[in-house]
Protein backbone atom coordinates (compact mmCIF):
# COMPACT_ATOMS: atom_id res chain seq x y z
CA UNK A 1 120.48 112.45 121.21
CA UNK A 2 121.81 108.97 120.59
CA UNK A 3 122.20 108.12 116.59
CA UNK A 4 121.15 104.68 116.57
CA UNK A 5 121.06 104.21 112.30
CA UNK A 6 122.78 106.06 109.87
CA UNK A 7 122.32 105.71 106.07
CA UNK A 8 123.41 107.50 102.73
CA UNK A 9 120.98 107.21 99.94
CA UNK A 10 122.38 108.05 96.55
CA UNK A 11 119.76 108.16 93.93
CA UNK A 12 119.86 106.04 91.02
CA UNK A 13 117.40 105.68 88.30
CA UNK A 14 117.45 101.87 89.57
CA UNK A 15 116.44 102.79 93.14
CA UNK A 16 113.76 105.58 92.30
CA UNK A 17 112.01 103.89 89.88
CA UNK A 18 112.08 100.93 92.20
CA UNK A 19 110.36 103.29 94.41
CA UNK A 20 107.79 104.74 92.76
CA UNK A 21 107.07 101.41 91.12
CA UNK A 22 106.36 100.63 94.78
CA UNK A 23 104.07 103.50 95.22
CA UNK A 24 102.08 102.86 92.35
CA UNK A 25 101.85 99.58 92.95
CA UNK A 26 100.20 99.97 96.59
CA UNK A 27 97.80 103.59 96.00
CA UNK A 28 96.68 103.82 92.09
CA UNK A 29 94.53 100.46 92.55
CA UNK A 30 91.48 102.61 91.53
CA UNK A 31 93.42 103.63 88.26
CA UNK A 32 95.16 100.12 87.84
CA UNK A 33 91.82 98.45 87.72
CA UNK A 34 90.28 100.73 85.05
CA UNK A 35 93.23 100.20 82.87
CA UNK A 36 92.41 96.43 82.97
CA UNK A 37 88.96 96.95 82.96
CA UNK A 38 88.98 98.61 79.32
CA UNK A 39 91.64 96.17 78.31
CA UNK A 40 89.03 93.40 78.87
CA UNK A 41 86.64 95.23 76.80
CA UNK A 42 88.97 96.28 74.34
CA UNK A 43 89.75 91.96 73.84
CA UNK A 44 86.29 91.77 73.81
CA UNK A 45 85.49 94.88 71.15
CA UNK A 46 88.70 92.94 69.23
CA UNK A 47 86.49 89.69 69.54
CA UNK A 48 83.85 90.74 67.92
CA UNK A 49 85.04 92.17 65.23
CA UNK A 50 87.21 89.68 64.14
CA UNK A 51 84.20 87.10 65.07
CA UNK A 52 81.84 89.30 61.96
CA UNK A 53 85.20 89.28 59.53
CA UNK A 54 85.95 92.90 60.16
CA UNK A 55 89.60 92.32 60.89
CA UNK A 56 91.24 95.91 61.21
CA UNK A 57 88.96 96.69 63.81
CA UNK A 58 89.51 93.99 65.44
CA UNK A 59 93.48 94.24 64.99
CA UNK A 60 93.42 97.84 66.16
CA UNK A 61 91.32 96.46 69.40
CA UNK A 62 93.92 94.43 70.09
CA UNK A 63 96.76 96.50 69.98
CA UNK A 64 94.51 98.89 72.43
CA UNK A 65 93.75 96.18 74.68
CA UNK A 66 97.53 94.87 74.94
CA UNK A 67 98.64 98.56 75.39
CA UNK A 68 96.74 99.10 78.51
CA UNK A 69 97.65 96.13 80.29
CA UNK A 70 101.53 97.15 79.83
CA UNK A 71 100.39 100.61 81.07
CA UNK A 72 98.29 98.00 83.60
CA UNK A 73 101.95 96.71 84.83
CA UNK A 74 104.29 99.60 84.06
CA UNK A 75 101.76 102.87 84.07
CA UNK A 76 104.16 104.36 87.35
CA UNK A 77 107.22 103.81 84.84
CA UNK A 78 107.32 106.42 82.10
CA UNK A 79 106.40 109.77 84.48
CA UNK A 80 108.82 108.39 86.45
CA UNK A 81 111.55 108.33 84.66
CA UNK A 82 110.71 111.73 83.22
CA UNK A 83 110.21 112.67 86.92
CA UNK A 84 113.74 111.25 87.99
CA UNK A 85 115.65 112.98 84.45
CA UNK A 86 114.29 116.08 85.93
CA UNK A 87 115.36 115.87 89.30
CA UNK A 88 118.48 114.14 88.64
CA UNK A 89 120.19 117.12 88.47
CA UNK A 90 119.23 118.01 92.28
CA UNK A 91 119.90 115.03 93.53
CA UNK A 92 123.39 115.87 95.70
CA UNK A 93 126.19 113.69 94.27
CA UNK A 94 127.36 112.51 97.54
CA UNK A 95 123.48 111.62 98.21
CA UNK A 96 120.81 112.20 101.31
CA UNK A 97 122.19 111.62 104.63
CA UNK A 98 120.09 110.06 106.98
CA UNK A 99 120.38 110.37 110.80
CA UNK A 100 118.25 108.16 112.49
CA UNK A 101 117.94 108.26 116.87
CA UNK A 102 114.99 107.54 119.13
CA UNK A 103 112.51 110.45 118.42
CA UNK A 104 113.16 111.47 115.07
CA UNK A 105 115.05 111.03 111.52
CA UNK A 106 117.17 113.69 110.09
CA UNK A 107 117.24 113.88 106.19
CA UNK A 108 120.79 115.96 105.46
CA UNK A 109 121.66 117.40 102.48
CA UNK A 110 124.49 120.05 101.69
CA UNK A 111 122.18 122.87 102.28
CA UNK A 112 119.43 122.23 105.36
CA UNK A 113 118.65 119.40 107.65
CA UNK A 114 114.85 118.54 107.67
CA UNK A 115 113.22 116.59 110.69
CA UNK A 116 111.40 113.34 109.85
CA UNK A 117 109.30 112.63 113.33
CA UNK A 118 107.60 109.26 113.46
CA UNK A 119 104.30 110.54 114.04
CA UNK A 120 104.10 112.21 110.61
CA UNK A 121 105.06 108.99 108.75
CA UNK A 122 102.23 108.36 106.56
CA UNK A 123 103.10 104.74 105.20
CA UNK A 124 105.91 102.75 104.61
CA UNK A 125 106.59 100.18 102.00
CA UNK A 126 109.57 97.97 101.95
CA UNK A 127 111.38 96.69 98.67
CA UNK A 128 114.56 94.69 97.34
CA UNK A 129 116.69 97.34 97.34
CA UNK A 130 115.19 100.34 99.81
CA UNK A 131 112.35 101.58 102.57
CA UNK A 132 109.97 104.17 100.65
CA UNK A 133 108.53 106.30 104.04
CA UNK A 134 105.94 108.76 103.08
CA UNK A 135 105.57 111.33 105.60
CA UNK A 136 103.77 114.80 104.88
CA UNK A 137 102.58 113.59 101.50
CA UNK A 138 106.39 113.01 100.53
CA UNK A 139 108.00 110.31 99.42
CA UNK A 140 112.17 109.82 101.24
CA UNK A 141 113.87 106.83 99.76
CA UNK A 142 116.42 105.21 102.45
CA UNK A 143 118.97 102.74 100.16
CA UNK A 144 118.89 99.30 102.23
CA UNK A 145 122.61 99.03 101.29
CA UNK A 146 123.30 102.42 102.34
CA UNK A 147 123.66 101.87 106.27
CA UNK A 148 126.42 102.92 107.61
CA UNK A 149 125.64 102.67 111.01
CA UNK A 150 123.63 100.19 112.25
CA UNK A 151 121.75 97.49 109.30
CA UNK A 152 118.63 97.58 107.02
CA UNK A 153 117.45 94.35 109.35
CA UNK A 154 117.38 96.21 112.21
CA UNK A 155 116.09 99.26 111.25
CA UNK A 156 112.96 97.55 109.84
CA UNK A 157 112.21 95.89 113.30
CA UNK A 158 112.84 99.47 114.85
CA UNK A 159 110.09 101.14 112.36
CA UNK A 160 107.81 98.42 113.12
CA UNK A 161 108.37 99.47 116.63
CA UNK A 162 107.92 102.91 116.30
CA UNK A 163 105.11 103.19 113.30
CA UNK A 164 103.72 100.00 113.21
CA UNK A 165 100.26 101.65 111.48
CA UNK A 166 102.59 102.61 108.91
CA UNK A 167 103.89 99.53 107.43
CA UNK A 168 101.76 98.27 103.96
């Protein structure tokens, strides 16, 4: 079979976290929105209190309320970097090869090869710096600058082709 893309990905705490950041972005909406949800009530908890001169427990409402919209914008962030110190260790140094033809994708590492078919990609999110395909419930992170064959241009128009359902 033809390759028509090839790409290393070599995982950096920059490009995973990018990643994920992605994911959470696009599928914990349901969790998101509670997080903002009881920050509004927390502001208005905080409000009230202050309103009736009661003004630690309005202080320690606000606190509350400001710490769960930063977990409102970067929630995905800390068990993902305790996900990616875990893993970094895995991670091959010369990173995940990725052969791309016509029917299928083929992730490489030093030890297997594992078949990617198009069919079984799930979703597929796009950001600065990579593609994030999630096929079989797993997330593969393909490095836009990592193309050694072919370019990250092209190989968007070619998934759109091929799993156009996919793209978010």
């Amino acid at each position: 079979m033809k390759t028509l893309f090839e790409n290393t990905t070599i995982y950096s705490k920059k490009i995973y976290l990018e990643a994920q950041g992605k994911w959470y972005q696009k599928n914990a909406l349901k969790k998101r929105w509670f997080y903002l949800l009881m920050a509004a009530f927390c502001f208005v908890c905080a409000y009230y209190y202050l309103s009736r001169a009661s003004w630690p427990a309005g202080v320690i409402f606000i606190v509350m309320g400001i710490l769960l919209v930063l977990v409102y914008f970067q929630g995905y962030r800390f068990s993902a970097e305790r996900t990616y110190n875990e893993q970094k260790d895995i991670f091959p140094a010369s990173g995940f090869k990725w052969t791309i033809t016509k029917d299928k994708m083929v992730w490489k590492t030093a030890e297997a090869e594992r078949p990617v078919f198009y069919k079984q990609i799930e979703k597929i999110y796009e950001t600065g710096h990579t593609f994030v395909l999630v096929a079989g419930g797993k997330m593969h992170i393909l490095d836009k600058d990592g193309f050694t064959a072919g370019s990250a241009a092209d190989f968007k128009s070619f998934l759109m082709k091929k799993c156009p359902q996919a793209f978010k």
